[in-house]
C-alpha atoms as a PDB file:
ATOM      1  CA  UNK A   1      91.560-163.376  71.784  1.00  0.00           C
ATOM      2  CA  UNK A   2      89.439-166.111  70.609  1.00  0.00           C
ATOM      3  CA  UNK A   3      88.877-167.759  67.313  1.00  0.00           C
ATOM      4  CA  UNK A   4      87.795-165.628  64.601  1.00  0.00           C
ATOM      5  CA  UNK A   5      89.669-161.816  65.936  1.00  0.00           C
ATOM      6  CA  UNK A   6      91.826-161.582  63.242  1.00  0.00           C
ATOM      7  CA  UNK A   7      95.449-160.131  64.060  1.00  0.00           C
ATOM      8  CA  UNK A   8      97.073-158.266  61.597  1.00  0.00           C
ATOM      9  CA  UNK A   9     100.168-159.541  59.613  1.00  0.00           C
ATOM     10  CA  UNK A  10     100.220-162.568  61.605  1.00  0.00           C
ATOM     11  CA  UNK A  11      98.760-166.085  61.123  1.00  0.00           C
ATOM     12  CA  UNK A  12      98.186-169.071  63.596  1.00  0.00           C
ATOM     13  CA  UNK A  13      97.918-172.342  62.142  1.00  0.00           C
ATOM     14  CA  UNK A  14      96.039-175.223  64.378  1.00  0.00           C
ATOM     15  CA  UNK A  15      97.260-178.562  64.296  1.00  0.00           C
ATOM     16  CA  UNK A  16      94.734-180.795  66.620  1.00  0.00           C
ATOM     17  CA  UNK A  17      94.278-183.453  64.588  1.00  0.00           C
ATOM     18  CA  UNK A  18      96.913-185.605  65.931  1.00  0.00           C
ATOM     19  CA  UNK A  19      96.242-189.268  66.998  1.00  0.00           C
ATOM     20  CA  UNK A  20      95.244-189.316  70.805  1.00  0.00           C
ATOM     21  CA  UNK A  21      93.388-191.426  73.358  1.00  0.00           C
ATOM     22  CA  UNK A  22      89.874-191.645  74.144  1.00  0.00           C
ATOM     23  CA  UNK A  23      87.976-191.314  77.542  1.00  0.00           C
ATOM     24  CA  UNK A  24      86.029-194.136  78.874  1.00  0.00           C
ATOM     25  CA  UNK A  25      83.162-192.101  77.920  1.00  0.00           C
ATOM     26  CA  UNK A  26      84.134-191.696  74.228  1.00  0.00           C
ATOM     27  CA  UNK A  27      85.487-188.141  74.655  1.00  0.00           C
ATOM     28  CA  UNK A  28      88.800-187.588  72.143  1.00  0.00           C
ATOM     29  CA  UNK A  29      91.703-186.424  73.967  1.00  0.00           C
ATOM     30  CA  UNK A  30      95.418-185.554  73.655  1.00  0.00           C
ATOM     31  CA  UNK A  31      97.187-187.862  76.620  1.00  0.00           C
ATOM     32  CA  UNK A  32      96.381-190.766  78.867  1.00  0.00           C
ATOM     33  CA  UNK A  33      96.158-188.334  81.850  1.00  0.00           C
ATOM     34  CA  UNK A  34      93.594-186.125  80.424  1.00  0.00           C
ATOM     35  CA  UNK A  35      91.156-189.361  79.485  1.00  0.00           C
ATOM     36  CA  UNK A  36      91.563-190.063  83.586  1.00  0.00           C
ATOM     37  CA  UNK A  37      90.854-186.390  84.593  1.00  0.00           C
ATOM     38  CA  UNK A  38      87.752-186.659  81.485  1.00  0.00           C
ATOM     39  CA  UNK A  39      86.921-189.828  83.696  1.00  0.00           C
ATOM     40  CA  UNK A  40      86.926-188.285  86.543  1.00  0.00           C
ATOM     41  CA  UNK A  41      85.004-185.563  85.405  1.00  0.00           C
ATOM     42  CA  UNK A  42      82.354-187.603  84.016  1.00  0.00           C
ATOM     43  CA  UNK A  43      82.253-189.718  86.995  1.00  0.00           C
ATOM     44  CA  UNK A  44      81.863-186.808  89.231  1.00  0.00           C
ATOM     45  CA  UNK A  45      79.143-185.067  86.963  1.00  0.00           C
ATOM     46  CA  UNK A  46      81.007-182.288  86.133  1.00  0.00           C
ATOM     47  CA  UNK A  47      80.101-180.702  82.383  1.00  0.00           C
ATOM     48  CA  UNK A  48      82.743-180.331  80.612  1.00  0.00           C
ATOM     49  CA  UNK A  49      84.299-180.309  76.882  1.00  0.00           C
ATOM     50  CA  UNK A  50      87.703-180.792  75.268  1.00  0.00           C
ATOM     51  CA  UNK A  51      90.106-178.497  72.830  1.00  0.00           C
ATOM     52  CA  UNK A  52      86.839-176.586  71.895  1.00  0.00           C
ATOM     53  CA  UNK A  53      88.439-172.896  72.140  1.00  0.00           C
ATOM     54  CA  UNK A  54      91.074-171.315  70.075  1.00  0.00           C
ATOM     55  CA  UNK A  55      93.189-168.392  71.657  1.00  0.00           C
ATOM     56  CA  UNK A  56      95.685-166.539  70.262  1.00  0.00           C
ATOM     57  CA  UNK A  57      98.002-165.077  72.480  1.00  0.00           C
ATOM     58  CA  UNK A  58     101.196-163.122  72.592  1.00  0.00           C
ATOM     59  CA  UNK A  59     104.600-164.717  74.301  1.00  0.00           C
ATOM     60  CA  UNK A  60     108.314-163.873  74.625  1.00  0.00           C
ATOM     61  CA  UNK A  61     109.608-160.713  74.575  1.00  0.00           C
ATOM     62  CA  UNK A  62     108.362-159.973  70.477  1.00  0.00           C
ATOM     63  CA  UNK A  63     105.020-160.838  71.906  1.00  0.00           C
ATOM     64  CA  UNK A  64     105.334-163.548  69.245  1.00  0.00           C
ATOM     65  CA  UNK A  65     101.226-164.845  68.079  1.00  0.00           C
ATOM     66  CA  UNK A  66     100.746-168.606  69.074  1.00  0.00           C
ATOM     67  CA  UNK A  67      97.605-170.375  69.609  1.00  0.00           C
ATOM     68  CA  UNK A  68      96.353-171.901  73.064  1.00  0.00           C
ATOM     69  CA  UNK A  69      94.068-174.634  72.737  1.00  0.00           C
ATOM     70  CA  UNK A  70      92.830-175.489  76.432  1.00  0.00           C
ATOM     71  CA  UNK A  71      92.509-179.564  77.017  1.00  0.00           C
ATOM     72  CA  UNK A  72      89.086-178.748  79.203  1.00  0.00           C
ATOM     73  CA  UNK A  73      86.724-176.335  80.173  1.00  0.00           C
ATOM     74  CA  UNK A  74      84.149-177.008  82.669  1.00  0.00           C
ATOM     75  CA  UNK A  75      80.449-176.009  81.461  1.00  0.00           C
ATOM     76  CA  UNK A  76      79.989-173.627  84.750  1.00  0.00           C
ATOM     77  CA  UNK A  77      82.230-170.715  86.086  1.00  0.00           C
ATOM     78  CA  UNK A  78      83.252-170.745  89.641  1.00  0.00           C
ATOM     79  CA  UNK A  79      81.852-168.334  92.035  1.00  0.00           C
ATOM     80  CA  UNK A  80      83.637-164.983  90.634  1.00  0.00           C
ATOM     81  CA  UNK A  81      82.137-165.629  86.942  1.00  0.00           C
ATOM     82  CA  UNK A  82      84.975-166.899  85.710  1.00  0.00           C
ATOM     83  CA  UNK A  83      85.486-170.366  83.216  1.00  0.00           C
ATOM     84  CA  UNK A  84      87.432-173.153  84.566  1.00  0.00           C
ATOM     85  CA  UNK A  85      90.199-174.394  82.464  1.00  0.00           C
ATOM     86  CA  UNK A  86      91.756-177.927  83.456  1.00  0.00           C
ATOM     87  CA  UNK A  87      95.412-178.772  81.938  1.00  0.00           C
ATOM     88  CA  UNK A  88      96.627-182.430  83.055  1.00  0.00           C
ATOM     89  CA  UNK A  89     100.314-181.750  82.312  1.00  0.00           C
ATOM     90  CA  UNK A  90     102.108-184.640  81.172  1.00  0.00           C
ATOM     91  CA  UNK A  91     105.810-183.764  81.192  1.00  0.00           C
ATOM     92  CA  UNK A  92     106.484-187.177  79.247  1.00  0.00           C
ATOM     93  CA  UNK A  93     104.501-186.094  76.384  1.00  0.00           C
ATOM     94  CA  UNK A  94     104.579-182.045  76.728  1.00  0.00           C
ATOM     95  CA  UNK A  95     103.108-179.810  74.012  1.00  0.00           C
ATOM     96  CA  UNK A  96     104.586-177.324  71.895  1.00  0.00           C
ATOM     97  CA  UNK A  97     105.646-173.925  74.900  1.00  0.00           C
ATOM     98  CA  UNK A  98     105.189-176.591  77.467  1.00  0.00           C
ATOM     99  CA  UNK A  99     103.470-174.163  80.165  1.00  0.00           C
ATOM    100  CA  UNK A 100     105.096-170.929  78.881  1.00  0.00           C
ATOM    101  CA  UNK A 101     101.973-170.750  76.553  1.00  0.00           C
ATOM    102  CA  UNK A 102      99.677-171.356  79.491  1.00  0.00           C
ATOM    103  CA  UNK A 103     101.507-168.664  81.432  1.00  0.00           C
ATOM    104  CA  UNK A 104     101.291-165.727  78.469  1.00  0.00           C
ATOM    105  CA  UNK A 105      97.281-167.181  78.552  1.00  0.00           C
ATOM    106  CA  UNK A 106      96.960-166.276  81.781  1.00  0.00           C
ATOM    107  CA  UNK A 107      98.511-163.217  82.043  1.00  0.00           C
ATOM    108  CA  UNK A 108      95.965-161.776  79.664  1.00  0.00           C
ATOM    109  CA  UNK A 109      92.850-163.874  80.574  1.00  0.00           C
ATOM    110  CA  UNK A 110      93.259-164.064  84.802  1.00  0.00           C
ATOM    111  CA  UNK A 111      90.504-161.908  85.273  1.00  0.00           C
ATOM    112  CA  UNK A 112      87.858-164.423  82.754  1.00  0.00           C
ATOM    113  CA  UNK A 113      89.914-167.460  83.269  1.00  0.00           C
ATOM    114  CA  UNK A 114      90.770-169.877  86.412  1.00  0.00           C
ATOM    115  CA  UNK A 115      94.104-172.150  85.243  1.00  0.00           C
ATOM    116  CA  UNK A 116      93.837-175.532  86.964  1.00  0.00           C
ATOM    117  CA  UNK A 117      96.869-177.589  86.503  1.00  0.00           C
ATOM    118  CA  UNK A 118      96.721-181.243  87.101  1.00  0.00           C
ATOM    119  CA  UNK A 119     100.366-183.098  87.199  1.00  0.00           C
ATOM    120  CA  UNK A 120     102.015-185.932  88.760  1.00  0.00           C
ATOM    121  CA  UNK A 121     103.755-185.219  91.966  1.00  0.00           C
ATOM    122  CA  UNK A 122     107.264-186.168  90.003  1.00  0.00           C
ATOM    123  CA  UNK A 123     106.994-183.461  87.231  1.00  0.00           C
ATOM    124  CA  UNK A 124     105.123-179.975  89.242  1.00  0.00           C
ATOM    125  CA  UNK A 125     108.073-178.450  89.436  1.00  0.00           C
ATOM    126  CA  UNK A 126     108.203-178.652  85.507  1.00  0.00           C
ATOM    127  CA  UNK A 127     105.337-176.061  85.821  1.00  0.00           C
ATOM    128  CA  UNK A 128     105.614-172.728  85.631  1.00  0.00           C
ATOM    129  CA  UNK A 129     104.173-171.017  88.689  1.00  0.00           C
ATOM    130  CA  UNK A 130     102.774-168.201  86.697  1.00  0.00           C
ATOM    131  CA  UNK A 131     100.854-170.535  84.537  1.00  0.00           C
ATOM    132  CA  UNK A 132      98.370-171.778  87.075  1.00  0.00           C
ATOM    133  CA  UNK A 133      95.956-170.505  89.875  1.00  0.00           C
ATOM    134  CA  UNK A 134      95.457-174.003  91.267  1.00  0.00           C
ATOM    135  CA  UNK A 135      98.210-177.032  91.248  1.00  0.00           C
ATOM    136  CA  UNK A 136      96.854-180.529  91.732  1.00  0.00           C
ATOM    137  CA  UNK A 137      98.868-183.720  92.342  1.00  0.00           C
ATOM    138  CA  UNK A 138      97.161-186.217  89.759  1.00  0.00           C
ATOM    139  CA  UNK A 139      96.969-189.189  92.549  1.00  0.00           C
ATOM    140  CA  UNK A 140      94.671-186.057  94.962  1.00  0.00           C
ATOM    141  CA  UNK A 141      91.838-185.571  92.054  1.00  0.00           C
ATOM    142  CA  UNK A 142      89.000-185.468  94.912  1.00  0.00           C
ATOM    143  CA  UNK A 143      90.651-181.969  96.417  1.00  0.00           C
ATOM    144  CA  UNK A 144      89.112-180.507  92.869  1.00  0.00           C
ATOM    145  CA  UNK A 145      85.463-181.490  94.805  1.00  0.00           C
ATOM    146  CA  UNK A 146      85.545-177.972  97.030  1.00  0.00           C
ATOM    147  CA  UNK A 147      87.385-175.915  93.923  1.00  0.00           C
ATOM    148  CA  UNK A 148      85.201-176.768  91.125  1.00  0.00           C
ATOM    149  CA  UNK A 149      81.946-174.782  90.316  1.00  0.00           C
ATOM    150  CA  UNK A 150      78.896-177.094  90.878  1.00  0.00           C
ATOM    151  CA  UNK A 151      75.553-176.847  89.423  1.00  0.00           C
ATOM    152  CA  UNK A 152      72.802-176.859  91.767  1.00  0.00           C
ATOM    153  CA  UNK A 153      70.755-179.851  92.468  1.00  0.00           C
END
């Protein structure tokens, strides 16, 4: 569900406001590992934008409401039409649900969504398996080159 569908008897409060970092490029961002994956990004001239979707979405057995605000979505959907989200998981600084929210995400969104997890080598097995399609080690960025859409040239 995205911003604006309005749930019954339940209400989702965002709180994104926080201090953060900020890319290279001037992009605001919540950690130090997503301004290198922005960088990265940018570098590689792949569109993309930060915490600029709102989903609600159900978790734990009450199917309790709790927002999901992706770090980054890529401009272009890969080749089965589907929108790119990038997480760069920082188990030093995890977010409220850690991946559990990611993983609820998923489980509604797979077939609109692709869940790319970036994470150091140390902490992927802090990630849940259900919350990702893709699992990158954050030191092997340049394996994204064949998985990410592209646009044409």
């Amino acid at each position: 569900m995205k911003t604006g569908e309005r749930i019954e008897d339940s209400e989702v409060r965002i709180v994104y406001h926080r201090a953060g970092f900020e890319s290279k490029v001037g992009h605001p961002v919540r950690s130090k590992l997503e301004a290198t994956v922005c960088d990265w990004l940018m570098t590689n001239a792949i569109a993309h934008r930060h915490g600029s979707e709102v989903f609600t979405v159900r978790t734990g057995a009450a199917g309790t409401p709790m927002a999901y605000v992706p770090d980054i979505i890529l401009h272009d959907r890969d080749k089965s039409g589907r929108y790119v989200i990038i997480e760069p998981f920082d188990a030093a600084t995890p977010r409220v649900g850690s991946t559990r929210i990611i993983a609820a995400f998923r489980r509604e969104m797979k077939k609109d969504y692709y869940v790319i997890i970036i994470a150091r080598k140390q902490q992927m097995n802090k990630v849940l398996k259900e919350a990702y399609d893709l699992l990158v080690d954050f030191k092997n960025l340049d394996v994204l080159m064949k998985k990410l859409p592209r646009p044409a040239r």
